[in-house]
C-alpha atoms as a PDB file:
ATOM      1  CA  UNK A   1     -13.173  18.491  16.476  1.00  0.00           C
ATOM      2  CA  UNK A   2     -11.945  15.108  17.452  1.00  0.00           C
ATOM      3  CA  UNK A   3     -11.154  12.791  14.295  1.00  0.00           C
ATOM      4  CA  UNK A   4     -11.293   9.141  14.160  1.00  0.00           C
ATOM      5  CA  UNK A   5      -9.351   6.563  12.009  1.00  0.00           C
ATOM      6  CA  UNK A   6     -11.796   6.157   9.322  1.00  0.00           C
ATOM      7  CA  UNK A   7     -11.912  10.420   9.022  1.00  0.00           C
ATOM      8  CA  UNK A   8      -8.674  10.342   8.257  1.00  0.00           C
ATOM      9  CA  UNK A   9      -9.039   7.906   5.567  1.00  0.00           C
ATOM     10  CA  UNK A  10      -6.567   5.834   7.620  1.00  0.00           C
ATOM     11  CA  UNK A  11      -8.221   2.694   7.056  1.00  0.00           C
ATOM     12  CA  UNK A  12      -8.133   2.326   3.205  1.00  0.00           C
ATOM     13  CA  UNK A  13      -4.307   3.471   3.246  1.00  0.00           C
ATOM     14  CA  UNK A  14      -3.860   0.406   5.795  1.00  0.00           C
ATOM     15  CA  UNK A  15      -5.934  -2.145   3.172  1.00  0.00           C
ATOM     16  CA  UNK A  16      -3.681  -0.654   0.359  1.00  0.00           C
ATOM     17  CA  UNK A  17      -0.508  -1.539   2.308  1.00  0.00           C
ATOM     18  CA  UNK A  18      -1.981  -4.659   3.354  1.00  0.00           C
ATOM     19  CA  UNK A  19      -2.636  -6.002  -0.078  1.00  0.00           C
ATOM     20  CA  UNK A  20       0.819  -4.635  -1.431  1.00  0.00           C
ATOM     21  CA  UNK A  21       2.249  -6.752   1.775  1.00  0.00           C
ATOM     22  CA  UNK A  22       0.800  -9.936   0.642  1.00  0.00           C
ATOM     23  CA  UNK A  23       1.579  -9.222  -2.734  1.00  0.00           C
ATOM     24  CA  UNK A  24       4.973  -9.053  -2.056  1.00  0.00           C
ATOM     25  CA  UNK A  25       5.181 -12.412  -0.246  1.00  0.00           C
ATOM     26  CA  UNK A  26       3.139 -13.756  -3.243  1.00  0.00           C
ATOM     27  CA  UNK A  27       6.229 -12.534  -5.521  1.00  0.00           C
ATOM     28  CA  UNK A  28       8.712 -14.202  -3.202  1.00  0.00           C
ATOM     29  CA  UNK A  29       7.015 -17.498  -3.371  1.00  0.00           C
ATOM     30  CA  UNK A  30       7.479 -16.866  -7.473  1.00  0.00           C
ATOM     31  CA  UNK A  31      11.314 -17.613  -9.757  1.00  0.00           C
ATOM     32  CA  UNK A  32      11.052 -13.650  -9.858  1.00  0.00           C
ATOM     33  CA  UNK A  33      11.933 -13.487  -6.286  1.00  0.00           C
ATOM     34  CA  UNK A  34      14.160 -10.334  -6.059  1.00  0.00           C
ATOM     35  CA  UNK A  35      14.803  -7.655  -3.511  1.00  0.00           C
ATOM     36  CA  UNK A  36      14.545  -5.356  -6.243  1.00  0.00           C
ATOM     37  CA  UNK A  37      11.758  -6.192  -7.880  1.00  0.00           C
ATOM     38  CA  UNK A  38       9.554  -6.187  -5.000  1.00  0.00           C
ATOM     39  CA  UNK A  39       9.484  -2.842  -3.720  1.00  0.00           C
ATOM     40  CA  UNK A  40       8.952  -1.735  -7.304  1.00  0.00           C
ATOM     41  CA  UNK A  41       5.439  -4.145  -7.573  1.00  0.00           C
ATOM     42  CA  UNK A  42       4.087  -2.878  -4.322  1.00  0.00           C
ATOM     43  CA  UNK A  43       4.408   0.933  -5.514  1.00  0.00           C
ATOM     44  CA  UNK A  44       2.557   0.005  -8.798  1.00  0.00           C
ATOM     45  CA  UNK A  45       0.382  -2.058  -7.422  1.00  0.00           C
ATOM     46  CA  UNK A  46      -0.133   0.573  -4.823  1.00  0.00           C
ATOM     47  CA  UNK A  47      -0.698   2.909  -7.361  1.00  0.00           C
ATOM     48  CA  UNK A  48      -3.414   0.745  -9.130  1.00  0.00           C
ATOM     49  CA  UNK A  49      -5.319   0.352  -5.614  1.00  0.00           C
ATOM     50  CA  UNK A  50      -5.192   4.049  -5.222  1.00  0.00           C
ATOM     51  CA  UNK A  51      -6.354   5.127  -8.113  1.00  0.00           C
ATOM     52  CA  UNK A  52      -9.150   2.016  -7.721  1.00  0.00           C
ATOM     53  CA  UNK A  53     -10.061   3.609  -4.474  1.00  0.00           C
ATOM     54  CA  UNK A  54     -10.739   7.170  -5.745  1.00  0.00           C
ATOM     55  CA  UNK A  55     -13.070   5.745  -8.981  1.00  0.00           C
ATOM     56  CA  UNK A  56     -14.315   3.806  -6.586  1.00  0.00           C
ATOM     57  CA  UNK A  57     -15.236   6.078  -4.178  1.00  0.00           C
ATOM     58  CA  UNK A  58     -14.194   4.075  -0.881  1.00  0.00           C
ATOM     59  CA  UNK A  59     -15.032   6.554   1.889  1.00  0.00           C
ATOM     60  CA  UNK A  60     -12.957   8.845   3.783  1.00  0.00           C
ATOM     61  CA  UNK A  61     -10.068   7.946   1.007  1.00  0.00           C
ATOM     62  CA  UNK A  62      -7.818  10.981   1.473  1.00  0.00           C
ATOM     63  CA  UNK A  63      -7.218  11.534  -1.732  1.00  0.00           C
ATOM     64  CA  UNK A  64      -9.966  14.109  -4.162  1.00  0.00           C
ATOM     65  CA  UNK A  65      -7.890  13.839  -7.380  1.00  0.00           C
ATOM     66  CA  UNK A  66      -5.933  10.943  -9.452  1.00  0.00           C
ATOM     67  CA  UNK A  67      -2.160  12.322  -8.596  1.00  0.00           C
ATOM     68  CA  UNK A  68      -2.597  12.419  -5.433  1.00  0.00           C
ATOM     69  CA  UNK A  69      -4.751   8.789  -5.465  1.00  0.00           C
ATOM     70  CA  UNK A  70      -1.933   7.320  -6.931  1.00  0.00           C
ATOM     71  CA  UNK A  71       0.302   9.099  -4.937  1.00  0.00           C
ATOM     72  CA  UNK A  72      -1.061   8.040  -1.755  1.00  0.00           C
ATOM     73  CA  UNK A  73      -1.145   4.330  -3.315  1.00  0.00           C
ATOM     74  CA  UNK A  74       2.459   4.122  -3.940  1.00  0.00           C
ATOM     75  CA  UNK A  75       3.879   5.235  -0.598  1.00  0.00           C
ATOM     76  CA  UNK A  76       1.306   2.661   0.627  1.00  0.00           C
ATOM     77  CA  UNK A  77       2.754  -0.219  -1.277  1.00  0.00           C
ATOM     78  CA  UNK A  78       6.304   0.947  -0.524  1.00  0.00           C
ATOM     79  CA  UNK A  79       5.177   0.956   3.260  1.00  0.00           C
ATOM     80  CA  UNK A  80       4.629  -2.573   2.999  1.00  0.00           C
ATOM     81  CA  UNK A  81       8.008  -3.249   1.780  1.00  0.00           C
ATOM     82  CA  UNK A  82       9.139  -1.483   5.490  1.00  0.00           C
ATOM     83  CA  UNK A  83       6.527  -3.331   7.356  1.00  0.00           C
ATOM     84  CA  UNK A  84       8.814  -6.476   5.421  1.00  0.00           C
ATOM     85  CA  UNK A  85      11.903  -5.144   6.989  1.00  0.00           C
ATOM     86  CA  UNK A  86      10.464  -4.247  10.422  1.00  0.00           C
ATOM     87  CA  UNK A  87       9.079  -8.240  10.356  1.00  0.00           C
ATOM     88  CA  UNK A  88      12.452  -9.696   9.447  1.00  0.00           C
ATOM     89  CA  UNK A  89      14.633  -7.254  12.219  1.00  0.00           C
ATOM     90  CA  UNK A  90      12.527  -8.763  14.951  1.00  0.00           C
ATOM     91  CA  UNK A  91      13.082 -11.812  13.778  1.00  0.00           C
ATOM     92  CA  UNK A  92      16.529 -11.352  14.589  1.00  0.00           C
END
């Protein structure tokens, strides 16, 4: 059985991350600018999206319960906080 993106609820997972990507440039662009601050939004709001996603019922979301909705939200949000670091690196 051959899978596509959206069967492996890949797509959502990349909104989440996304959204938790521009959030964190939105928080830079605020007096609260702080490396440590912004790592810790995107995993909440990560979590929030997840857990939106599952009530929701957004398609192919690869999560069936709320632990593992927010689950899958935070590591999300944190991804975009690497996809941050990857940007500024090549930037170097």
């Amino acid at each position: 059985m051959v899978h596509n993106m959206e069967n492996l609820g890949i797509a959502s997972v990349a909104a989440i991350t996304v959204i938790c990507y521009l959030v964190g440039l939105g928080v830079k662009l605020t007096p609260f600018d702080n490396n440590n601050l912004i790592p810790v939004v995107c995993g909440a709001v990560g979590a929030l999206l997840g857990a939106l996603c599952l009530y929701l019922g957004v398609p192919e979301f690869p999560a069936s319960d709320i632990v593992t909705a927010v689950a899958v939200g935070i590591v999300s949000g944190l991804a975009a906080t690497g996809v941050d670091q990857v940007v500024k690196q090549a930037r170097k």
